[in-house]
N, C-alpha and C. Protein backbone atom coordinates (compact mmCIF):
# COMPACT_ATOMS: atom_id res chain seq x y z
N UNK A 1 -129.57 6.47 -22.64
CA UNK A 1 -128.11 6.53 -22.55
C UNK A 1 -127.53 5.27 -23.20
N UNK A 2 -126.39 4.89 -23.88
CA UNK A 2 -125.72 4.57 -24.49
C UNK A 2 -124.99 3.02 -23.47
N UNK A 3 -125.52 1.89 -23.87
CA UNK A 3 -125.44 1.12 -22.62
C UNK A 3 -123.55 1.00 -22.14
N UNK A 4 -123.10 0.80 -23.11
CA UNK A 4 -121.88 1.11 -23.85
C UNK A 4 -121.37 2.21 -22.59
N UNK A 5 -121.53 2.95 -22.98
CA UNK A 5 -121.14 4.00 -21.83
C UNK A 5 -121.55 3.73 -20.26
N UNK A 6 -123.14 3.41 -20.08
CA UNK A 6 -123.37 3.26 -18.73
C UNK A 6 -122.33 1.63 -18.31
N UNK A 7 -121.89 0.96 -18.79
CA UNK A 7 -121.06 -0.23 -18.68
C UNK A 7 -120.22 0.25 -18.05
N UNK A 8 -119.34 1.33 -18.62
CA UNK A 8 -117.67 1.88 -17.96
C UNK A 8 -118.12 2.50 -16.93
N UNK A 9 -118.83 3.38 -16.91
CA UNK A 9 -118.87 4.17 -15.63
C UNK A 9 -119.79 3.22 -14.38
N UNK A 10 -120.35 2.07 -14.63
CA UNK A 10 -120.73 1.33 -13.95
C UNK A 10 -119.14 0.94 -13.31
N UNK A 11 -117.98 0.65 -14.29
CA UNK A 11 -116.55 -0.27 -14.09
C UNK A 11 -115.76 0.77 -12.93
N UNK A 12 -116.68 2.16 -13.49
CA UNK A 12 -115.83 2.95 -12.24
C UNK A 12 -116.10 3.13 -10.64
N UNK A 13 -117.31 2.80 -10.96
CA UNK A 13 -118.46 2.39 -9.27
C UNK A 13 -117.78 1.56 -9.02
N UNK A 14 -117.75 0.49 -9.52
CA UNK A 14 -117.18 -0.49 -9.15
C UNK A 14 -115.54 -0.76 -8.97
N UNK A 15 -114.81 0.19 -9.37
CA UNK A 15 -113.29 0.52 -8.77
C UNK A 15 -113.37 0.66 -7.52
N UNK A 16 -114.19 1.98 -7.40
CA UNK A 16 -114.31 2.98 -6.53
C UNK A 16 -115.01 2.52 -4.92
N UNK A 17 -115.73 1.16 -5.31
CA UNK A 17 -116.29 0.24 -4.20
C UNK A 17 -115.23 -0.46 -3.32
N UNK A 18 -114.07 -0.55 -4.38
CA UNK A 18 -113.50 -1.69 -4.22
C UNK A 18 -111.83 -1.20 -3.71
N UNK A 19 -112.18 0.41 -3.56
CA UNK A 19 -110.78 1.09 -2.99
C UNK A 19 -109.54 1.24 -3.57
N UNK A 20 -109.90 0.39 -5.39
CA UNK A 20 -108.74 1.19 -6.11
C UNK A 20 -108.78 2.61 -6.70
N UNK A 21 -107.61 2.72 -6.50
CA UNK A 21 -107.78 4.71 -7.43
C UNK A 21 -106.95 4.05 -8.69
N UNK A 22 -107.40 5.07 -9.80
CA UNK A 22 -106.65 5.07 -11.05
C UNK A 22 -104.98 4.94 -10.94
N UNK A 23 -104.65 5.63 -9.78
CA UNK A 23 -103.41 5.73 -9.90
C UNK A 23 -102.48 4.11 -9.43
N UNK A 24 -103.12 3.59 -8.64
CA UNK A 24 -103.16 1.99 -8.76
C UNK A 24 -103.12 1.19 -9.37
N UNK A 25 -104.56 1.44 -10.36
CA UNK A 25 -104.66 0.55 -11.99
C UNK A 25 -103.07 0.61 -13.13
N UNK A 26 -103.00 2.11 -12.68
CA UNK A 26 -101.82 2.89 -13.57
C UNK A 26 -100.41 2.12 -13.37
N UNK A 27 -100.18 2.00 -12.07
CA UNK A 27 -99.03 1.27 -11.82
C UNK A 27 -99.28 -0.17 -11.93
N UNK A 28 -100.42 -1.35 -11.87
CA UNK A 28 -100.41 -2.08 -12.46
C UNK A 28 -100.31 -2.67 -13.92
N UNK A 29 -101.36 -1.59 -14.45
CA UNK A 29 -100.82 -2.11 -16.12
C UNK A 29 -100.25 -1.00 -16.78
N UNK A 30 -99.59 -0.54 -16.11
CA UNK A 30 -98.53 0.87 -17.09
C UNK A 30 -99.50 1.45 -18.22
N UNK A 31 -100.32 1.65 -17.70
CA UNK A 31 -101.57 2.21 -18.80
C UNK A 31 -101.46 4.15 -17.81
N UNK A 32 -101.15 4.95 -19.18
CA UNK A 32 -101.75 6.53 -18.31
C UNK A 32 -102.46 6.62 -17.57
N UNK A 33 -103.10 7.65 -17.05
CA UNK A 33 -104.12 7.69 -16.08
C UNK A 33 -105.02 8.51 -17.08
N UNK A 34 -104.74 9.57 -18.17
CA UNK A 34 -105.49 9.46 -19.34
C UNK A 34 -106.48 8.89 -19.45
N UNK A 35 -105.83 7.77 -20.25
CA UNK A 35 -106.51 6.39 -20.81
C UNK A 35 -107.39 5.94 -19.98
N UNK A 36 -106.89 5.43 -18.83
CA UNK A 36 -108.05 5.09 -17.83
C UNK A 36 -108.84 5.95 -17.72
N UNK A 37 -108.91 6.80 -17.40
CA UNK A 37 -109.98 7.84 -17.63
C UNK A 37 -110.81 7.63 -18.74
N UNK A 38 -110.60 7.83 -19.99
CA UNK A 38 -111.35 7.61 -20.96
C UNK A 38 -111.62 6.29 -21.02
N UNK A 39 -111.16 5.26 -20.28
CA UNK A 39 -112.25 4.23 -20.29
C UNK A 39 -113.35 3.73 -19.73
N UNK A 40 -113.07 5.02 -18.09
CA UNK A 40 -114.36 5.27 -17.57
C UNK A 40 -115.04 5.53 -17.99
N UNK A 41 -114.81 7.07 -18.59
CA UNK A 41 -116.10 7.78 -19.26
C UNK A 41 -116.44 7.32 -21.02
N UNK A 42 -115.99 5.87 -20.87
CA UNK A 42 -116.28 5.24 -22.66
C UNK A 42 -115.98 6.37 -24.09
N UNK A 43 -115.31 7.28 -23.37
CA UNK A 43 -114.57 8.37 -24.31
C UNK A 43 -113.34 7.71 -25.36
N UNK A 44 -113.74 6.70 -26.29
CA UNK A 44 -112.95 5.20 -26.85
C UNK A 44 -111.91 6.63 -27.72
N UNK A 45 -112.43 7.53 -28.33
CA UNK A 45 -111.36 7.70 -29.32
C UNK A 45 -110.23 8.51 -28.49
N UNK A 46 -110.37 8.90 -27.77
CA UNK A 46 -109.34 9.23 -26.72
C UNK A 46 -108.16 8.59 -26.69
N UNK A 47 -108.62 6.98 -26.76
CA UNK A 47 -107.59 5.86 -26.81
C UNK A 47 -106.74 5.89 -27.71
N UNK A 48 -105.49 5.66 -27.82
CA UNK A 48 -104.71 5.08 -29.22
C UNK A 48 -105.41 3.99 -30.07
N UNK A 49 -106.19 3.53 -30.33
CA UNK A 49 -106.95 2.52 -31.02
C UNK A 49 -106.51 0.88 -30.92
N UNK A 50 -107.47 0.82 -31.87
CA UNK A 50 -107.09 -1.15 -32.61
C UNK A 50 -106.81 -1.27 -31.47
N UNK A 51 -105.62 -2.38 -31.48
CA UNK A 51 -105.06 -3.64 -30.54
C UNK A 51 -104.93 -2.63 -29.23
N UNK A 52 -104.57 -1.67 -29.06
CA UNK A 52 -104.08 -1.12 -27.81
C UNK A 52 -105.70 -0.79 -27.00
N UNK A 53 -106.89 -0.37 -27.84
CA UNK A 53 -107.93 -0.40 -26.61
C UNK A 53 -108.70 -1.44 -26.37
N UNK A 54 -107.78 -2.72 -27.09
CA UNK A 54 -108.64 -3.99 -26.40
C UNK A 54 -107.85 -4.43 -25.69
N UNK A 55 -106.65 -4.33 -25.50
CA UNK A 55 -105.43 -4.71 -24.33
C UNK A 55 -105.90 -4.00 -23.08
N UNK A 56 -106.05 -2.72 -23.40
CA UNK A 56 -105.94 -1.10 -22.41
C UNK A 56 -107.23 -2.08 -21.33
N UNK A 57 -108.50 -2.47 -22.14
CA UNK A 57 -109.57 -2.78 -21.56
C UNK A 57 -109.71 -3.89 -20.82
N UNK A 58 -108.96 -4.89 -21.57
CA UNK A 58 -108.85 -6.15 -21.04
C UNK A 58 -107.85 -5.65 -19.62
N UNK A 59 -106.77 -5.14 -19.48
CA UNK A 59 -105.88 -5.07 -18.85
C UNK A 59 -106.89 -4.11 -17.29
N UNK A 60 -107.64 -3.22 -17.78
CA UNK A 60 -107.98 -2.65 -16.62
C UNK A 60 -109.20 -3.55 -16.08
N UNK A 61 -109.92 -4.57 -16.48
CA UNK A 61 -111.14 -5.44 -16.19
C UNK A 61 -110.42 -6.03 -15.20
N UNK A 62 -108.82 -6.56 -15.48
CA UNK A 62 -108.36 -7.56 -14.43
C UNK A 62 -108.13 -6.76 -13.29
N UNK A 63 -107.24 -5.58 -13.57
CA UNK A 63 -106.83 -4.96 -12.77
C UNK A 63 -108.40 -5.13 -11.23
N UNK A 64 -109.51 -4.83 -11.61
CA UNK A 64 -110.41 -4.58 -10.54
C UNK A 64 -111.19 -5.67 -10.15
N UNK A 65 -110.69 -7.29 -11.27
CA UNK A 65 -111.53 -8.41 -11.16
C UNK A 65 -112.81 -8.27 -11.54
N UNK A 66 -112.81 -7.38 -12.97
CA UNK A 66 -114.33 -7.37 -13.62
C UNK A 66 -114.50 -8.31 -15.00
N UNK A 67 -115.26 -8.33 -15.51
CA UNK A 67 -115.45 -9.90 -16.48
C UNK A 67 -114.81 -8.77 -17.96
N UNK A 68 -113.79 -9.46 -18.31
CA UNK A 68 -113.11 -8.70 -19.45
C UNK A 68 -114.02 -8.83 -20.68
N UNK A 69 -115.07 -10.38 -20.83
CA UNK A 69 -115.52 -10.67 -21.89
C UNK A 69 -116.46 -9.61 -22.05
N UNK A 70 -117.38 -9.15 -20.97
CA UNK A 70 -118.64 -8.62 -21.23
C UNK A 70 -118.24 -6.90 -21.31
N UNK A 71 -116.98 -6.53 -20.72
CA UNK A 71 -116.68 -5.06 -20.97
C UNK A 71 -116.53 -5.28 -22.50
N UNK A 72 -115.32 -6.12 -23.27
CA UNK A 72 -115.17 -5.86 -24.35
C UNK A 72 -115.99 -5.96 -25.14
N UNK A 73 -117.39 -7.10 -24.86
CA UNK A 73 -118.58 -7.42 -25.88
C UNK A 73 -119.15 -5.65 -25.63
N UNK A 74 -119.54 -4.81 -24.69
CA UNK A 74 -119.90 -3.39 -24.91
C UNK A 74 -118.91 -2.64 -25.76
N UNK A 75 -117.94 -2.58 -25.38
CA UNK A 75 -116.76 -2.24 -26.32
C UNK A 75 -116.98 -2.32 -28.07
N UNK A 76 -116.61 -3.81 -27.96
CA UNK A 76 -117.16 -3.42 -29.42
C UNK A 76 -118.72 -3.21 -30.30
N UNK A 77 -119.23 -3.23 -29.36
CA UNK A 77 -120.68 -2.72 -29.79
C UNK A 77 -120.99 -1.59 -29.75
N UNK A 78 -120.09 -0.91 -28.99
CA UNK A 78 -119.93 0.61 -29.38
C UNK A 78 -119.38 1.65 -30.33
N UNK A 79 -117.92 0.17 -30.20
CA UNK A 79 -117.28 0.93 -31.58
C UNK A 79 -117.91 0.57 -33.21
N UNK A 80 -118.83 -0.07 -33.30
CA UNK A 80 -119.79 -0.70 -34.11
C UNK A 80 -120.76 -0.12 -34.66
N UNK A 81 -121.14 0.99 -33.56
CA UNK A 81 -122.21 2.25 -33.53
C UNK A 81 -121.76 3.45 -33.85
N UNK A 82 -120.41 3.03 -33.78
CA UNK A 82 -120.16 5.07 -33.75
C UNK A 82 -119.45 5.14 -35.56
């Protein structure tokens, strides 16, 4: 599996530990619930691209207090691959 991918859905265990729902994240960073979604399931082109899915990402890492550097270092090593 695609570590890239097991990363986000690891980010969603780890929401989901931690008693936020999407719809939470959503009202914190005015991000869809869409989007969040597809950043669970590392479904990147889903996203509006460029600058907006490194904001989208950075913005939901804080939202749950996860390390923004090491989501986005998978991030772009994914978008690198595809």
């Amino acid at each position: 599996m695609n570590t890239a991918l097991t990363a986000f859905q690891d980010l969603a265990a780890l929401r989901h530990q931690k008693g936020i729902s999407l719809h939470q994240i959503g009202e914190i960073t005015k991000i869809c619930i869409r989007y969040l979604e597809a950043i669970e399931g590392g479904q990147f082109s889903k996203l509006p691209g460029g600058f907006y899915n490194v904001s989208y990402i950075r913005q939901y890492a804080r939202a749950i207090e996860a390390s923004e550097e090491e989501l986005l270092e998978c991030y772009l090593r994914s978008a690198s691959i595809s």
